[in-house]
N, C-alpha and C. Protein backbone atom coordinates (compact mmCIF):
# COMPACT_ATOMS: atom_id res chain seq x y z
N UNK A 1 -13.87 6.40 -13.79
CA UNK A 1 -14.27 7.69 -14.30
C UNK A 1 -14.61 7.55 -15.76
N UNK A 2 -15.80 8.11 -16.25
CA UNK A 2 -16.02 8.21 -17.09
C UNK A 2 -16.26 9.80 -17.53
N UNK A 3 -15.66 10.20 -18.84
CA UNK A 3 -15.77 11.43 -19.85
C UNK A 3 -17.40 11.61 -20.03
N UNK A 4 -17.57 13.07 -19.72
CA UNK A 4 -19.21 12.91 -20.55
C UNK A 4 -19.85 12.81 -21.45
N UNK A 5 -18.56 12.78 -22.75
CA UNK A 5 -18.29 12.03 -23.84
C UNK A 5 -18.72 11.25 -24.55
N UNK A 6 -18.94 10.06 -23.41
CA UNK A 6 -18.80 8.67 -23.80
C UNK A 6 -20.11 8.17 -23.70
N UNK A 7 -20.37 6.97 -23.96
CA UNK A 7 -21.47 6.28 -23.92
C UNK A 7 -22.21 6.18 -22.74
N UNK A 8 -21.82 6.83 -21.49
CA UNK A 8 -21.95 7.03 -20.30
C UNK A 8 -23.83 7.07 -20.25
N UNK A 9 -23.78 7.89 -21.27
CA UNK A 9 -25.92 8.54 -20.88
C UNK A 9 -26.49 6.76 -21.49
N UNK A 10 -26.06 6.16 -22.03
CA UNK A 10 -26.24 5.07 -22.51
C UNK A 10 -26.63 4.03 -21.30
N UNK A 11 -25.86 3.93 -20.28
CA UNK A 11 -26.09 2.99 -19.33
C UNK A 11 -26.89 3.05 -18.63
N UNK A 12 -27.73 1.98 -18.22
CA UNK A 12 -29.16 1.65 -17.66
C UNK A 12 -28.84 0.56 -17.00
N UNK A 13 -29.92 0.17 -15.29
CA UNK A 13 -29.97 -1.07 -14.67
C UNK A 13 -29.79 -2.12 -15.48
N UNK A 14 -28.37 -3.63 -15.52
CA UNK A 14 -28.22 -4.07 -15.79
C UNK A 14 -27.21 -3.87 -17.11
N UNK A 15 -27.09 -3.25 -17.38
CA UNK A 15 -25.96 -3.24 -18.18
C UNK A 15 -24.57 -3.55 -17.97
N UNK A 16 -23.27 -3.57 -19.13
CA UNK A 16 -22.42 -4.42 -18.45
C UNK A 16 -21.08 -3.84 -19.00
N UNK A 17 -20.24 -3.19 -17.56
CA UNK A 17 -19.44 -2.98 -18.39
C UNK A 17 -17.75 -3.37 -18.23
N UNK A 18 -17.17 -3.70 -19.22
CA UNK A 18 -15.81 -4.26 -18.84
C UNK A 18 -14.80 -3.11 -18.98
N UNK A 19 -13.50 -3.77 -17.30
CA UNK A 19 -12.51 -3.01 -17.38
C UNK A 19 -11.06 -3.63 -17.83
N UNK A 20 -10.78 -2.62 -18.14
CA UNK A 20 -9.16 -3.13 -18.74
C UNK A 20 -8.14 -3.62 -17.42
N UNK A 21 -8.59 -3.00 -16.31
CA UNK A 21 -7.81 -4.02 -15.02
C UNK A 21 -8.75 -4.76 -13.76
N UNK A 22 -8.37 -5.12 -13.07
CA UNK A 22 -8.73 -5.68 -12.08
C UNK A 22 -9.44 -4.44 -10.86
N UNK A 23 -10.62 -4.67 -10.05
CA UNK A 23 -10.86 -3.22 -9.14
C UNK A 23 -9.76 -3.31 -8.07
N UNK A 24 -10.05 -2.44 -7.29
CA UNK A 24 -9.09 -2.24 -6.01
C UNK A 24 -9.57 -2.01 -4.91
N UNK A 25 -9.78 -2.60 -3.90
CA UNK A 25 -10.33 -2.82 -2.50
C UNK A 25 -9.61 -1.08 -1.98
N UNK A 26 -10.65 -0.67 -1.56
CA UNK A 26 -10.12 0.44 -0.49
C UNK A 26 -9.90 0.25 0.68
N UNK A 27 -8.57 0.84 0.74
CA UNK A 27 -8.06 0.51 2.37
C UNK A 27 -8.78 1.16 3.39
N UNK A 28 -8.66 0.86 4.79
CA UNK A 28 -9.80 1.70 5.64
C UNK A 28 -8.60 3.01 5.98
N UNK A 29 -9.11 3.65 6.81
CA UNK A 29 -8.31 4.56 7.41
C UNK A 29 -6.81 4.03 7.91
N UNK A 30 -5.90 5.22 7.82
CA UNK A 30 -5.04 4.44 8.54
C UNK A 30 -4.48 5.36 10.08
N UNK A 31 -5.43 6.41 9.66
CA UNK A 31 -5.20 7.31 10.93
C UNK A 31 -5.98 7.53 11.91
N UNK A 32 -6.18 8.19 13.07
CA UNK A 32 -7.61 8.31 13.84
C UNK A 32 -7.78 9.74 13.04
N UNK A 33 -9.30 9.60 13.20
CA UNK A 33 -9.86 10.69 12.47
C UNK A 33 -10.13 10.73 11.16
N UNK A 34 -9.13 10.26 10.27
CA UNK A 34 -8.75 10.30 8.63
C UNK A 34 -10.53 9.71 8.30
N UNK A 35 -10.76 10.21 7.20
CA UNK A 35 -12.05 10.15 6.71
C UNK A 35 -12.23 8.93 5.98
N UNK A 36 -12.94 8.08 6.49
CA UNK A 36 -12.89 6.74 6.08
C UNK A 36 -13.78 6.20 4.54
N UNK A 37 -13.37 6.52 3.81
CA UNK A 37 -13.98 6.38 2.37
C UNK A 37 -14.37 4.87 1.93
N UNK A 38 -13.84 4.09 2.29
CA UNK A 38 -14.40 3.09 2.35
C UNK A 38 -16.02 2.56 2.97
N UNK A 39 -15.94 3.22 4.31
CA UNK A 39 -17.24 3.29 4.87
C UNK A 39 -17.75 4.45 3.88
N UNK A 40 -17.66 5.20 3.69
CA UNK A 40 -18.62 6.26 2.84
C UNK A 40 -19.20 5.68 1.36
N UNK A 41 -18.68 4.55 1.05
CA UNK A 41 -18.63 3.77 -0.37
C UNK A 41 -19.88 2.80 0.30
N UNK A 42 -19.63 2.24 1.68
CA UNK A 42 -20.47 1.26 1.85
C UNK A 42 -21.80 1.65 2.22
N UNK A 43 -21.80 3.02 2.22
CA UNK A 43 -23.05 3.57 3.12
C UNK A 43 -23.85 4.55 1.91
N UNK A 44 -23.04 4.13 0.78
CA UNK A 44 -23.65 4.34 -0.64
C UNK A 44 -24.28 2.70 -1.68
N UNK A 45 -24.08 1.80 -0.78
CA UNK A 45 -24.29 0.53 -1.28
C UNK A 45 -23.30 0.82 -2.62
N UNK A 46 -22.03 0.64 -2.34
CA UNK A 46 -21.17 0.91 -3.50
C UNK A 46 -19.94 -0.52 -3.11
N UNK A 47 -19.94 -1.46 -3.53
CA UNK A 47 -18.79 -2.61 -3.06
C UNK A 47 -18.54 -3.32 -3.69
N UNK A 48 -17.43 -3.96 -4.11
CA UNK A 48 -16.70 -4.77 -4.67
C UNK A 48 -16.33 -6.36 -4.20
């Protein structure tokens, strides 16, 4: 998350930016039904 604050309007294709931790794999569902955000990340070309 970024503040709208921040240097945010600044970033353009290829730019680079560092985090203070490591990312975090999203777990899949763990229920039937439960809304699987992981697939919704992948079906945004969004992955780690």
């Amino acid at each position: 998350y970024f503040s709208k604050d921040t240097v945010v309007t600044g970033l353009k294709y290829g730019s680079r930016i560092i985090f203070s931790t490591a990312p975090v794999r999203v777990n899949p569902p763990a229920n039937p039904g439960e809304f699987d955000y992981a697939g919704y990340l992948a079906n945004k070309v969004i992955y780690h």
